[in-house]
Protein backbone atom coordinates (compact mmCIF):
# COMPACT_ATOMS: atom_id res chain seq x y z
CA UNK A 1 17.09 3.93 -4.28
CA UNK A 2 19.70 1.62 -4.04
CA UNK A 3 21.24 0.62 -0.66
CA UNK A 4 25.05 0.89 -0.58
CA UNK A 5 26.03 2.06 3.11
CA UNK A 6 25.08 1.11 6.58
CA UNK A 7 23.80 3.84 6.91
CA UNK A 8 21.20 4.23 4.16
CA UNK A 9 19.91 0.65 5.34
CA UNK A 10 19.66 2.29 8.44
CA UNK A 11 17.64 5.08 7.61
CA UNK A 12 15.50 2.87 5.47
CA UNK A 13 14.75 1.07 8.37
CA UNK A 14 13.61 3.80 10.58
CA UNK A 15 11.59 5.20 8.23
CA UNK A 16 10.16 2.03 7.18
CA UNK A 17 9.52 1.30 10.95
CA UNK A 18 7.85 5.11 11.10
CA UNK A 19 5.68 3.95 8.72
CA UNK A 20 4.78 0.59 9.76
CA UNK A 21 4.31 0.93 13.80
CA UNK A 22 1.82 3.93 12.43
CA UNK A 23 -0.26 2.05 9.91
CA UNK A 24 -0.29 -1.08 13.01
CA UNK A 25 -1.93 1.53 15.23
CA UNK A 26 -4.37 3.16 12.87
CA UNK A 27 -5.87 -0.43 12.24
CA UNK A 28 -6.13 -1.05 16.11
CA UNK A 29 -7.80 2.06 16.77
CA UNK A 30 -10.31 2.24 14.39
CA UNK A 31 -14.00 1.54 15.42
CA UNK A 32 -17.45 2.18 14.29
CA UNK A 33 -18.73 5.50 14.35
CA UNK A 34 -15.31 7.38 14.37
CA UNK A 35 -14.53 9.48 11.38
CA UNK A 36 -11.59 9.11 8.91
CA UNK A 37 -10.71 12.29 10.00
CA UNK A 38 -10.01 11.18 13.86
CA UNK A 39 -8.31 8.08 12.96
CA UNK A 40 -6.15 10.35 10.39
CA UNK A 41 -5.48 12.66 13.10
CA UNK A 42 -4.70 9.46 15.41
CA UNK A 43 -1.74 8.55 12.53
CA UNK A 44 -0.67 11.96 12.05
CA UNK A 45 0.12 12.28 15.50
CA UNK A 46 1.95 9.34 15.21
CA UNK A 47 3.89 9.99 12.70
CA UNK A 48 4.89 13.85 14.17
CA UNK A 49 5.57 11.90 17.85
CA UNK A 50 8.43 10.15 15.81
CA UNK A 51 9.80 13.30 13.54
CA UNK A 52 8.43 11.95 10.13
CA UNK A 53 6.26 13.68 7.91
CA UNK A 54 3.37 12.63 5.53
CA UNK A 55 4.69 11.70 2.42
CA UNK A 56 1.42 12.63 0.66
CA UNK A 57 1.06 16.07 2.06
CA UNK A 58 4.99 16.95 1.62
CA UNK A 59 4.96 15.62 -2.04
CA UNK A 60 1.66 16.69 -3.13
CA UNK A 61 -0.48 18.49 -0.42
CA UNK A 62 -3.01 15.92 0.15
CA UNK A 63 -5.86 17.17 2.34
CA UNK A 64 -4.67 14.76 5.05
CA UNK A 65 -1.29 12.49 6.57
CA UNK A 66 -2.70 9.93 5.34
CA UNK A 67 -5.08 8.15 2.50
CA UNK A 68 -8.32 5.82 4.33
CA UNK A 69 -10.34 4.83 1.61
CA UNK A 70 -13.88 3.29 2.26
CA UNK A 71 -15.82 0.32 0.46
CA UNK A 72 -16.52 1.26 -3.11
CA UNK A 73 -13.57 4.24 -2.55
CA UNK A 74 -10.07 2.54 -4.56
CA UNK A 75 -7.41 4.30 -3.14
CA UNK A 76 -6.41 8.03 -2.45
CA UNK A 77 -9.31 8.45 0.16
CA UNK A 78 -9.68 11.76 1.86
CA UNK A 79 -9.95 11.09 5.64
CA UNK A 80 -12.73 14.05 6.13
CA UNK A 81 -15.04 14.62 9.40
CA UNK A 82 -18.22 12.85 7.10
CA UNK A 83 -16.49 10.06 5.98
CA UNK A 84 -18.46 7.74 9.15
CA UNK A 85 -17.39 4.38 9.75
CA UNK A 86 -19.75 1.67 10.29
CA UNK A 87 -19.44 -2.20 11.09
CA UNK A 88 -18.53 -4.43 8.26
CA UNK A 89 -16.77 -1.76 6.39
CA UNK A 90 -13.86 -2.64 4.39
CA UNK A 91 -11.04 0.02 5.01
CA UNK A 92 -8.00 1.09 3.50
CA UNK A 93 -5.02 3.36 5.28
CA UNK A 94 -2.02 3.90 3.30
CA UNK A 95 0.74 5.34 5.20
CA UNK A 96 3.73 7.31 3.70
CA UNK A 97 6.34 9.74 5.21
CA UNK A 98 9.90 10.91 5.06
CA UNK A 99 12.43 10.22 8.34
CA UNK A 100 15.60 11.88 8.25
CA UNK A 101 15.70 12.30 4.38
CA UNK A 102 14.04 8.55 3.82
CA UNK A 103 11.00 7.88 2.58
CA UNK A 104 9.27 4.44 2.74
CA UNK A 105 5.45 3.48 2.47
CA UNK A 106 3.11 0.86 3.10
CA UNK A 107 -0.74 -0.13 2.85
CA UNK A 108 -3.25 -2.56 3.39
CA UNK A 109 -6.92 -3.23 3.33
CA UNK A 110 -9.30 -4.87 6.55
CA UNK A 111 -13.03 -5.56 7.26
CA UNK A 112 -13.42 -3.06 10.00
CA UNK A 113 -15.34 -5.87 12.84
CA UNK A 114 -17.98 -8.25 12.15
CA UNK A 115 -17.70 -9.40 8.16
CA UNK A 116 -21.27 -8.74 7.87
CA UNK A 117 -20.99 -7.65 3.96
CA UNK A 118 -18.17 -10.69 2.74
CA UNK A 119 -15.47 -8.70 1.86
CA UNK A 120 -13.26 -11.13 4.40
CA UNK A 121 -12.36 -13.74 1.48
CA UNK A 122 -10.96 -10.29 -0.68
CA UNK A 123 -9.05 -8.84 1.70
CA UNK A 124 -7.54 -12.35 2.04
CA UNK A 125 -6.42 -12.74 -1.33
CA UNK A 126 -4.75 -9.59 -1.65
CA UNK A 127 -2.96 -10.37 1.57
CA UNK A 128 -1.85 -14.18 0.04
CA UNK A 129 -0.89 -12.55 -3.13
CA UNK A 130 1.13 -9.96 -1.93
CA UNK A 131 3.08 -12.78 0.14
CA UNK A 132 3.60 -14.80 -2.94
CA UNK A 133 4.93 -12.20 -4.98
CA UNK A 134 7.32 -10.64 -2.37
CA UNK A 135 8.16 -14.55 -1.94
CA UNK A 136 9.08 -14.43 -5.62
CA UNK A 137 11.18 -11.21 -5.97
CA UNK A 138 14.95 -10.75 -6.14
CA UNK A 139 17.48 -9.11 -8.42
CA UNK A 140 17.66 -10.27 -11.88
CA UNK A 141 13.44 -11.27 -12.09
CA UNK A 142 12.08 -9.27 -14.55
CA UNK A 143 8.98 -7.00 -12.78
CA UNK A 144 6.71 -7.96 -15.29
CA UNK A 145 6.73 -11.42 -14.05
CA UNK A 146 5.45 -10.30 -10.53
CA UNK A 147 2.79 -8.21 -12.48
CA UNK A 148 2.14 -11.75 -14.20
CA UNK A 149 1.61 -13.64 -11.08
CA UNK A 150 -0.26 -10.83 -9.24
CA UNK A 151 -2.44 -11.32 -11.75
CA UNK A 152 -3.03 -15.08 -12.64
CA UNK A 153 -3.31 -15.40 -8.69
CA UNK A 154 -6.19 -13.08 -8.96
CA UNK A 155 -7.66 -14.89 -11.49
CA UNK A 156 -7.54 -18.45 -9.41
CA UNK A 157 -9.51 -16.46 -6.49
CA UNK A 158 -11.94 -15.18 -8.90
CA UNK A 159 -11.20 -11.73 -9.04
CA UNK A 160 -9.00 -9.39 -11.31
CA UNK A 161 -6.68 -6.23 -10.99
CA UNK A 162 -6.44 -2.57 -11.19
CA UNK A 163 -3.95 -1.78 -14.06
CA UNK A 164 -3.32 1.61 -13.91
CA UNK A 165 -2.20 1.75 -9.91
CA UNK A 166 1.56 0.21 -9.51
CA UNK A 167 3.79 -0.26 -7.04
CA UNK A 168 6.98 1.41 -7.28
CA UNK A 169 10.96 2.41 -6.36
CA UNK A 170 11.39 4.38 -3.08
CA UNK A 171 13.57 5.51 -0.74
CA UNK A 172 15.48 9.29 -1.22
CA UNK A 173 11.38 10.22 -2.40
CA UNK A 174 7.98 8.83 -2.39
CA UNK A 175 8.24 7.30 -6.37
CA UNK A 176 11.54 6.54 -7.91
CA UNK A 177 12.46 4.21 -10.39
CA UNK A 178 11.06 2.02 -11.11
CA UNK A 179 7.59 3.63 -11.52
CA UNK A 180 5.63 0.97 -12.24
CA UNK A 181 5.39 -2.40 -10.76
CA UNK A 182 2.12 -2.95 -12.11
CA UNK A 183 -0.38 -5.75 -11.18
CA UNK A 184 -0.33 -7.62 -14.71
CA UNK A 185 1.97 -8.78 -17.58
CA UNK A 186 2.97 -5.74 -18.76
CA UNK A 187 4.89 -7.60 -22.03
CA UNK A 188 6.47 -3.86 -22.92
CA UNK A 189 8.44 -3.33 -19.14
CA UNK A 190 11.40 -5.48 -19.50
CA UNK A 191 12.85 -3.76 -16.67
CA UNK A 192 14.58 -6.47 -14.14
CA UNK A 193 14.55 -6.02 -9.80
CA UNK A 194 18.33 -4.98 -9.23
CA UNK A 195 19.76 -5.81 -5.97
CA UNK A 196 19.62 -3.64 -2.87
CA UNK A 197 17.19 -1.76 -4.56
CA UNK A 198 14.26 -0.56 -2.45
CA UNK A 199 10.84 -0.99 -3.62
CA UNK A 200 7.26 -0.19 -2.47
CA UNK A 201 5.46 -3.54 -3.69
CA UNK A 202 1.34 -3.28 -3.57
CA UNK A 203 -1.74 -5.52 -4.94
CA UNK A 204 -4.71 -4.13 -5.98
CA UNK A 205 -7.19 -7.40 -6.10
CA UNK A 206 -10.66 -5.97 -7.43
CA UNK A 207 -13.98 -7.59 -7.53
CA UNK A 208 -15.01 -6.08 -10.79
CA UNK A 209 -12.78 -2.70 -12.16
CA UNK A 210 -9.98 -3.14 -14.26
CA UNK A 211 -9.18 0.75 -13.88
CA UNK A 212 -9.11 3.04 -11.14
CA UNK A 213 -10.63 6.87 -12.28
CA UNK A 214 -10.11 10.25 -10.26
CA UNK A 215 -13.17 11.73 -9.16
CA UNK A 216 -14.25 15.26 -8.87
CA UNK A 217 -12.68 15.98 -5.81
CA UNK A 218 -9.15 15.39 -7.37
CA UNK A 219 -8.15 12.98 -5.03
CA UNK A 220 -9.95 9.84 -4.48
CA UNK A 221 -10.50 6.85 -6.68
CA UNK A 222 -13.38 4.60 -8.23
CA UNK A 223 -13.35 1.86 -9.80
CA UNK A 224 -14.54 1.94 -13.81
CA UNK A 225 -17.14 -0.74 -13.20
CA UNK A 226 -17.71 -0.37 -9.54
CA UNK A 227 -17.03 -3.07 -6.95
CA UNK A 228 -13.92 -3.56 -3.99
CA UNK A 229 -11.06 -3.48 -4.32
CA UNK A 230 -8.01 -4.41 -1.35
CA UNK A 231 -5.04 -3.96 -1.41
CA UNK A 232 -1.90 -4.74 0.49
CA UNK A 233 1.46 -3.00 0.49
CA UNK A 234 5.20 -3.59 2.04
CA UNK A 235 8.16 -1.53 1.24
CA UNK A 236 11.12 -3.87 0.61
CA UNK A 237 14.96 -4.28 -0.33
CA UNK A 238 15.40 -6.63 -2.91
CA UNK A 239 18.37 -8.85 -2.42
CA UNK A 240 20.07 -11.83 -4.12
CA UNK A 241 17.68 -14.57 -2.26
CA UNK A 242 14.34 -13.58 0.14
CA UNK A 243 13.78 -10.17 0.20
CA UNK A 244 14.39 -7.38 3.83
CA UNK A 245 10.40 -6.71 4.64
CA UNK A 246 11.55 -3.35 5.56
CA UNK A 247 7.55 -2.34 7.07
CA UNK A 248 7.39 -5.83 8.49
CA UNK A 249 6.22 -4.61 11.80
CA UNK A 250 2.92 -3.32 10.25
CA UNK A 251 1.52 -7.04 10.95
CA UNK A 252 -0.68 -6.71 8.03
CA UNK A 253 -0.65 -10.53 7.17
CA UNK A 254 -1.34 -11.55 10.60
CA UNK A 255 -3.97 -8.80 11.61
């Protein structure tokens, strides 16, 4: 969407601020040996508390409020009663919902304790590289130029990206124009950030996949030659200078 009114910043902002104080909490209160399933429940009642509603269960009636994906597990993540998790794991909650007839979302990736298995230093470039692209955004740069430096970024860490999972327009519903923000030079999207848009803006740094592939359960993801993958995600309005970090308040570069 694009922001015209006081008012539709406003609502952005509340919903963006749904979003982000619920993600903030999910991170704090996960532990070892809870289940996806109570720390979805945890979010979930978060999100109801403050009138918003999963995005991914209103849009497309994902078997939870919201995606926790686990080690090898991409993105899309059901948050089910087996899903354990244990020290060193490297964890993923994406949280999405609609406020008030706004819709914002945001994401990111941690080492849940002790870094016993490494994945510290990848969580850590997905975090700087989401910075410097966000840095690097505001109307008139073409998005394929943030796809280029999400992607030679990755490259300097030693890693690569998942091409087929983008970031994307949001704001009056969960994916809006424009659809893909993807994580590489995409040299056929000549499409250009426009001012006061609003944008959901997310890395996907991977270890070894290049492609993320639906598994049996129609939900979650795998990479196509297995690995990590992190990933980071603010919703933002793009503006003539810095971009607003509308989900600012989800601390996910600082925690």
């Amino acid at each position: 969407m694009s922001i015209s009114t006081e008012a539709e910043r406003l609502g952005m902002e509340q919903a963006s601020n749904a979003v982000a104080y619920a993600l903030k909490e999910m991170r704090l209160y996960a532990k070892p040996g809870m289940s996806a399933k109570e720390l979805d429940d945890f979010g979930g009642a978060i999100l109801n508390s403050l009138g918003a509603k999963s995005a991914p269960k209103l849009t497309y009636g994902f078997p939870g409020w919201t995606c926790i994906s686990v080690n090898n597990e991409v993105a899309h993540g059901i948050p089910s009663d087996d899903k354990v998790f244990l020290e060193g794991d490297l964890i993923n909650i994406d949280v999405s919902a609609e406020l008030n007839g706004f819709w914002a979302d945001n994401g990111g990736s941690f080492v849940l304790g002790e870094d016993i298995h490494g994945h510290g230093k990848l969580v850590a470039a997905s975090k700087d590289i989401l910075q410097k692209a966000i840095n690097s955004i505001k109307g008139g740069v073409k998005i394929n130029e943030i796809g280029k430096l999400i992607e030679t970024e990755a490259k300097k860490a030693g890693y690569t990206v998942i091409k087929n999972l983008t970031g994307h327009g949001v704001g009056r519903s969960l994916h809006e124009e424009p659809h893909e923000i993807a994580n590489y030079h995409d040299r056929y999207n000549t499409t250009r950030f426009k001012k006061n848009s609003v944008v959901a803006i997310e890395t996907f740094i991977s270890t070894t996949s290049t492609i993320a592939n639906t598994q049996a359960d129609g939900w979650t993801l795998l990479g196509n030659k297995g690995g990590f993958v992190a990933q980071h995600e603010h919703t933002i309005m793009v503006t003539g200078g810095q971009p607003v970090i509308l989900t600012a308040a989800n601390g996910i570069w600082d925690i």
